[in-house]
C-alpha atoms as a PDB file:
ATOM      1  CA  UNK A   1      96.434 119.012  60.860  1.00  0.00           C
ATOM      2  CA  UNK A   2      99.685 119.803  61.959  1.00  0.00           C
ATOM      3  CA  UNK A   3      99.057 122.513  64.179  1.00  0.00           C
ATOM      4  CA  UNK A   4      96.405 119.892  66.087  1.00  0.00           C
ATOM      5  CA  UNK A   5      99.312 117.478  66.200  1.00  0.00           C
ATOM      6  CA  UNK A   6     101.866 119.751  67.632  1.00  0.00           C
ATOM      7  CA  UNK A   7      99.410 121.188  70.216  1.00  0.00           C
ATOM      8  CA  UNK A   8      98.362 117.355  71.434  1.00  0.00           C
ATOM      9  CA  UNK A   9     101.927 116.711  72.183  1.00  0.00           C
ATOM     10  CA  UNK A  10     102.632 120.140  74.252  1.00  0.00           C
ATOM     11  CA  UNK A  11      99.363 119.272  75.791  1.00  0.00           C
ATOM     12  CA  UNK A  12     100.854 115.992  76.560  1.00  0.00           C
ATOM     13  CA  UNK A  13     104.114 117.000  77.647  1.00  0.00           C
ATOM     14  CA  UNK A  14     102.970 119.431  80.605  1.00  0.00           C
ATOM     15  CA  UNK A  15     100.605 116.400  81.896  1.00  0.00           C
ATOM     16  CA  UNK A  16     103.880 114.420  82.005  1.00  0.00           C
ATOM     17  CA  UNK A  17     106.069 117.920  83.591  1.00  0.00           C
ATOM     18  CA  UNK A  18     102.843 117.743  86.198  1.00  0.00           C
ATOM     19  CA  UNK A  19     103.072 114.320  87.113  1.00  0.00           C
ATOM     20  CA  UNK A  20     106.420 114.033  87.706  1.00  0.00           C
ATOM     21  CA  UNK A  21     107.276 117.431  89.260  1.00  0.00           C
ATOM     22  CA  UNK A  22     106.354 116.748  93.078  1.00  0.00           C
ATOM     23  CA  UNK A  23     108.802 113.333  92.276  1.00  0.00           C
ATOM     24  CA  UNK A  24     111.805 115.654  91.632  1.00  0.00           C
ATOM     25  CA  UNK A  25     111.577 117.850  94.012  1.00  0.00           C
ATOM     26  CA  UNK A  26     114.150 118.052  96.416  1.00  0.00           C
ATOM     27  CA  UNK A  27     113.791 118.348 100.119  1.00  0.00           C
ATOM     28  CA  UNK A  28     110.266 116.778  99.729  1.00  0.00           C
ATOM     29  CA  UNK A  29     110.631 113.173 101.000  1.00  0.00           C
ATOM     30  CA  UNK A  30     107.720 110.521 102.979  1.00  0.00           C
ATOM     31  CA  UNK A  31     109.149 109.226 106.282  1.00  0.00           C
ATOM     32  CA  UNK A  32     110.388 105.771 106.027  1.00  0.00           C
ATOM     33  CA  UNK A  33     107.489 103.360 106.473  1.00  0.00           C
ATOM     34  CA  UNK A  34     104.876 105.942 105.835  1.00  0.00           C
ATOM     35  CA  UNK A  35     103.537 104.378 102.791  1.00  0.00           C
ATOM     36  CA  UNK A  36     101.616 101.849 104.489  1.00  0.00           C
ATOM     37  CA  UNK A  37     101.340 100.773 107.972  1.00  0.00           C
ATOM     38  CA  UNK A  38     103.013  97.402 108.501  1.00  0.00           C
ATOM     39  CA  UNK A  39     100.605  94.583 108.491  1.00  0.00           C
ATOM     40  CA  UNK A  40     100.252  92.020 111.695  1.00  0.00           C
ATOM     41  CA  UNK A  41     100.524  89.320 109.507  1.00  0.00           C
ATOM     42  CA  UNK A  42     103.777  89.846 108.200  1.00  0.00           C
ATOM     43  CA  UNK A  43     105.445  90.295 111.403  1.00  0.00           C
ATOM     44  CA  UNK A  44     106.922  87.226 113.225  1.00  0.00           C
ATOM     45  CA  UNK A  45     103.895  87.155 115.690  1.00  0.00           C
ATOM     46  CA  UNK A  46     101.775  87.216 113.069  1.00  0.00           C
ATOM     47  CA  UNK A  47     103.121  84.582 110.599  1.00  0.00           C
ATOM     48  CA  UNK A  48     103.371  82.505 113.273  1.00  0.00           C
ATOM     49  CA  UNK A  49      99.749  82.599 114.495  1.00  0.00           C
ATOM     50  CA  UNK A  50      98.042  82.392 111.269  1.00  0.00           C
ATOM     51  CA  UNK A  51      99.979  79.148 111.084  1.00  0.00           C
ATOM     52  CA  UNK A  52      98.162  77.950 114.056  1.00  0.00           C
ATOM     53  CA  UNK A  53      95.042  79.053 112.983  1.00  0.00           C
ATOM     54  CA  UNK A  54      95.488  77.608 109.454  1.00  0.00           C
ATOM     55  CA  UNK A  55      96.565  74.084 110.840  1.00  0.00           C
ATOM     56  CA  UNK A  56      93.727  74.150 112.936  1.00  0.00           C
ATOM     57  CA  UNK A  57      91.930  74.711 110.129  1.00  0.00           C
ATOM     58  CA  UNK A  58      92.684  72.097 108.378  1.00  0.00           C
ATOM     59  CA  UNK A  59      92.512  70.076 111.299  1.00  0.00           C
ATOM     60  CA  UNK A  60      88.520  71.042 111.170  1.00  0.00           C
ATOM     61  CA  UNK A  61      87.967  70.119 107.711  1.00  0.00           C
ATOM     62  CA  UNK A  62      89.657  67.056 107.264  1.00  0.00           C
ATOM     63  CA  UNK A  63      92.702  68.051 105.537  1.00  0.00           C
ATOM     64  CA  UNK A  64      95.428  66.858 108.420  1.00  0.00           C
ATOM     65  CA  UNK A  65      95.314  63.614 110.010  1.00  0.00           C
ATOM     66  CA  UNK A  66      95.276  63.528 114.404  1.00  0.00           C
ATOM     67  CA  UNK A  67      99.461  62.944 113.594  1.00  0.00           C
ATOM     68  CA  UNK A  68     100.448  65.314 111.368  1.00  0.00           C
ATOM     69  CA  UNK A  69      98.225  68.212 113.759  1.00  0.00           C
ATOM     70  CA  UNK A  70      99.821  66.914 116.853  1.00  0.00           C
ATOM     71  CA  UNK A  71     103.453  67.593 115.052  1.00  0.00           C
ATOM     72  CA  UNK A  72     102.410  70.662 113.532  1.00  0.00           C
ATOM     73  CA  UNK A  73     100.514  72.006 116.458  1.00  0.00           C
ATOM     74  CA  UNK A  74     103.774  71.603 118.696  1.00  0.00           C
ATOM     75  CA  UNK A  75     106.181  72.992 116.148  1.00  0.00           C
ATOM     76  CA  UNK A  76     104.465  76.319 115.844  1.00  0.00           C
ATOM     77  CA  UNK A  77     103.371  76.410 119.422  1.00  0.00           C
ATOM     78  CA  UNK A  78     107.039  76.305 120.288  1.00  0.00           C
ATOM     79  CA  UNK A  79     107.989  78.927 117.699  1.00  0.00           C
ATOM     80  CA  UNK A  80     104.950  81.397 118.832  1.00  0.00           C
ATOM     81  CA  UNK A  81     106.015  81.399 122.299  1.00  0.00           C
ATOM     82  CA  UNK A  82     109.648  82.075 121.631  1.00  0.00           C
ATOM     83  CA  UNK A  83     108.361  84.954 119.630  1.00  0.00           C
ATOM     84  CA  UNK A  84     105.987  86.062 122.738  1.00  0.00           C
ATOM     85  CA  UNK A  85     108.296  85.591 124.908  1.00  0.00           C
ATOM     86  CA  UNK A  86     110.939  87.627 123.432  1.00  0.00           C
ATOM     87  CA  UNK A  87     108.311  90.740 123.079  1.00  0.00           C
ATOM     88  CA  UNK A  88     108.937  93.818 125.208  1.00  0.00           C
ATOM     89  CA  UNK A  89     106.708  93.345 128.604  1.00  0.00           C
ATOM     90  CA  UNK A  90     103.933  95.788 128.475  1.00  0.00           C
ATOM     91  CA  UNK A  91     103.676  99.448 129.068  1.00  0.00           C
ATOM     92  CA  UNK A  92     103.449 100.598 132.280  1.00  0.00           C
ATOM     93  CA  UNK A  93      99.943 101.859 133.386  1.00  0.00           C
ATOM     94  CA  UNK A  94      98.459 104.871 132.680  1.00  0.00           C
ATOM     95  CA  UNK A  95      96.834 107.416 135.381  1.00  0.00           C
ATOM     96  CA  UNK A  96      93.315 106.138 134.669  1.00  0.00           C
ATOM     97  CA  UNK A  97      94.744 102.372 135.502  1.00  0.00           C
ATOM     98  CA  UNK A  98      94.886 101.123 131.840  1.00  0.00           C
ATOM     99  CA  UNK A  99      97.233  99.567 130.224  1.00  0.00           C
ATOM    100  CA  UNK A 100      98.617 100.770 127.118  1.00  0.00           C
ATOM    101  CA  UNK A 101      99.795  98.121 124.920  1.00  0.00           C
ATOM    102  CA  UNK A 102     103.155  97.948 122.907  1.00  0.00           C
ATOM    103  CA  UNK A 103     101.645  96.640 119.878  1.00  0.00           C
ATOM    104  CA  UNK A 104      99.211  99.753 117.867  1.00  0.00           C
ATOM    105  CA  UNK A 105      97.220  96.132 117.313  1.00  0.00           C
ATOM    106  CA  UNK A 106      96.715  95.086 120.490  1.00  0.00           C
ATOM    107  CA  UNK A 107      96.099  98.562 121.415  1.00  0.00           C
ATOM    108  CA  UNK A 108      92.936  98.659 119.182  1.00  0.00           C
ATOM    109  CA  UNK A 109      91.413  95.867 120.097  1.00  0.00           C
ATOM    110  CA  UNK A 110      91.726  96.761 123.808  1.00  0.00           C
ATOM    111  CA  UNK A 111      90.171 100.096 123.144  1.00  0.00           C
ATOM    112  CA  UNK A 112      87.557  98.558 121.058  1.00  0.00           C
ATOM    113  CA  UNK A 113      86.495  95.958 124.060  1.00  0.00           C
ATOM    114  CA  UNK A 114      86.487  99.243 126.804  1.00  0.00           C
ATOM    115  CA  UNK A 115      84.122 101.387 124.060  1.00  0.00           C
ATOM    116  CA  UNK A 116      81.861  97.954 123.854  1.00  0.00           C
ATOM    117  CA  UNK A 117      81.761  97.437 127.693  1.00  0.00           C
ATOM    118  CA  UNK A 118      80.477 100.868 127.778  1.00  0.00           C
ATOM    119  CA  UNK A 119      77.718 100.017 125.333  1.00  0.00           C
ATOM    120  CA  UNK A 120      76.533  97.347 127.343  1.00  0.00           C
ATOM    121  CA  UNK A 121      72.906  97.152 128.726  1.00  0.00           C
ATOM    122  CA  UNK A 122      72.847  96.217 132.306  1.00  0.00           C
ATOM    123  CA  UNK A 123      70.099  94.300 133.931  1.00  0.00           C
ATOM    124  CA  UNK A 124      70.487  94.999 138.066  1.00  0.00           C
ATOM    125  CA  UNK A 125      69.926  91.131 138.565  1.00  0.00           C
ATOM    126  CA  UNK A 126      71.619  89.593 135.836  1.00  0.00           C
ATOM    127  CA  UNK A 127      74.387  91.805 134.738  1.00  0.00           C
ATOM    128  CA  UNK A 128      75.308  92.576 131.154  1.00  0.00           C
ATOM    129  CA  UNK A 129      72.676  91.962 128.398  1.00  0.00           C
ATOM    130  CA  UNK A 130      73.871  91.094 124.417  1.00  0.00           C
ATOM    131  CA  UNK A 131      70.953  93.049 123.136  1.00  0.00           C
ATOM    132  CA  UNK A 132      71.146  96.744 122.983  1.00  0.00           C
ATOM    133  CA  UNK A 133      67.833  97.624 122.243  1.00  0.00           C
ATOM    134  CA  UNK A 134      65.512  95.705 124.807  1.00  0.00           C
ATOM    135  CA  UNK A 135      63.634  97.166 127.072  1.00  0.00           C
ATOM    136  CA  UNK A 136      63.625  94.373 129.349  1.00  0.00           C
ATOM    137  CA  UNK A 137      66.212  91.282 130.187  1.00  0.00           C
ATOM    138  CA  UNK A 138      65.995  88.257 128.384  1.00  0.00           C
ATOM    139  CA  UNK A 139      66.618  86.256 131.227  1.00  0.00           C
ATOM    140  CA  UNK A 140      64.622  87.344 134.191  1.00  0.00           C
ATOM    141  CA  UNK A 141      62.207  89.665 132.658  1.00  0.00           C
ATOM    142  CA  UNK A 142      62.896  92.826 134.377  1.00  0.00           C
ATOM    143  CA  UNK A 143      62.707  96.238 132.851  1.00  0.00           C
ATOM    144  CA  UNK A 144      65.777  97.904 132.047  1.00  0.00           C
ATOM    145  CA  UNK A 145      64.111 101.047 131.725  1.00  0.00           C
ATOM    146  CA  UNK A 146      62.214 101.469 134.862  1.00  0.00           C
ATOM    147  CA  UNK A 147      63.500 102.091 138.327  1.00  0.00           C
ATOM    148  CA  UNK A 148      66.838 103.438 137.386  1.00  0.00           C
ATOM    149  CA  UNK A 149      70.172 102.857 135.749  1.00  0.00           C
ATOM    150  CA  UNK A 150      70.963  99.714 135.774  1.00  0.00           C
ATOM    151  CA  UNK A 151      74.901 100.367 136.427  1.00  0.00           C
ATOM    152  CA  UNK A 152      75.197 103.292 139.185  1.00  0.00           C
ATOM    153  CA  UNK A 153      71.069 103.391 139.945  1.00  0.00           C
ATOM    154  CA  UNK A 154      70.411 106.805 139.104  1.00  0.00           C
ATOM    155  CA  UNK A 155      66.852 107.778 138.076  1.00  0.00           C
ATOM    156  CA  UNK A 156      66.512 108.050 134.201  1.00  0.00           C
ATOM    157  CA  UNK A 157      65.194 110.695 132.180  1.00  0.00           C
ATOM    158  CA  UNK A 158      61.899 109.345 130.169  1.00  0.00           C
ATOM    159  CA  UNK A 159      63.469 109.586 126.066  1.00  0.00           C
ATOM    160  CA  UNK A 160      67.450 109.471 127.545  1.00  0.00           C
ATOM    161  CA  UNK A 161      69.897 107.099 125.242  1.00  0.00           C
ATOM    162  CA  UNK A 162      72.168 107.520 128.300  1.00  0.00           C
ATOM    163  CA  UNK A 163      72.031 107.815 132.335  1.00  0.00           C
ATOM    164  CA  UNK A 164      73.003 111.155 133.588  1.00  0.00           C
ATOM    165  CA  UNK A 165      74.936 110.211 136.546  1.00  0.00           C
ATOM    166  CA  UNK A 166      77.630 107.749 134.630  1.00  0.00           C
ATOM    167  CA  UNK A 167      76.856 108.010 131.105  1.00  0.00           C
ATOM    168  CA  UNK A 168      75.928 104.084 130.630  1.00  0.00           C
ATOM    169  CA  UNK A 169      73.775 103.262 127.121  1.00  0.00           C
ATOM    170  CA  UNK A 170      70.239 102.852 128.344  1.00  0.00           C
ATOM    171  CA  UNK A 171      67.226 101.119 126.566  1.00  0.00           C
ATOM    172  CA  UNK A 172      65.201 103.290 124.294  1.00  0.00           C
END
């Protein structure tokens, strides 16, 4: 009994030893700020437009009168735009013409709307289409498949999921 008890805690001791051994190494340190990336709404532009939104918000449901909204409203319009205005002016462009936003946010969401635009079904009369998988438009009737790509024109391969000649999403 003894013998069990003395080997549990040696046993328990080098799980400790483990655990804490990459803490007390030296040398072996995280960048500052590497723990976790800093979150939009804890930034001044962020705190200050989730105020917005939330007044609005409230506005919607009932919970602020037309006053207390119109007070509200100006108070942290005035705030966010002193904060916008103070940001660094955006990033020069880029040799393919984009700009490349200061904020990693902003950035995302910009390269997010260019790899959606590129999804985007094109009907030669009427332009972009929301649905990705019709074959014809929802608004005039054409085919989307037939006659050609409906961004640069180029004839389509029968089974294709995109045009050879720009690389546009095409109607299956």
């Amino acid at each position: 009994m003894l013998f069990e008890i003395v080997a549990a805690a040696l046993v328990g001791l080098a799980v400790v030893a483990a655990l804490i051994s990459p803490l007390t190494r030296p040398g072996v340190t995280a960048p500052p700020g590497a723990d976790e990336p800093e979150d939009i709404e804890e930034t001044p532009k962020g705190i200050a437009l989730a105020a917005l939104r939330e007044i609005e918000f409230d506005r919607a449901t009932g919970k602020l009168s037309d006053e207390d909204y119109a007070a509200l409203k100006a108070k942290y319009t005035g705030e966010a735009l002193s904060i916008l205005r103070a940001e660094p002016a955006p990033a020069p462009a880029n040799t393919a013409g984009d700009v490349t936003p200061a904020d990693p946010v902003e950035g995302m969401i910009a390269d997010r709307v260019r790899k959606l635009a590129g999804e985007l079904i094109r009907c030669p009369g009427c332009g972009p289409r929301p649905e990705t998988d019709a074959l014809f438009c929802s608004s005039c009737g054409r085919s989307l498949t037939m006659g050609g790509c409906g961004s640069c024109g180029a004839p389509l391969v029968p089974g294709s999921h995109f045009c050879e000649g720009c690389g546009t999403a095409v109607a299956r």
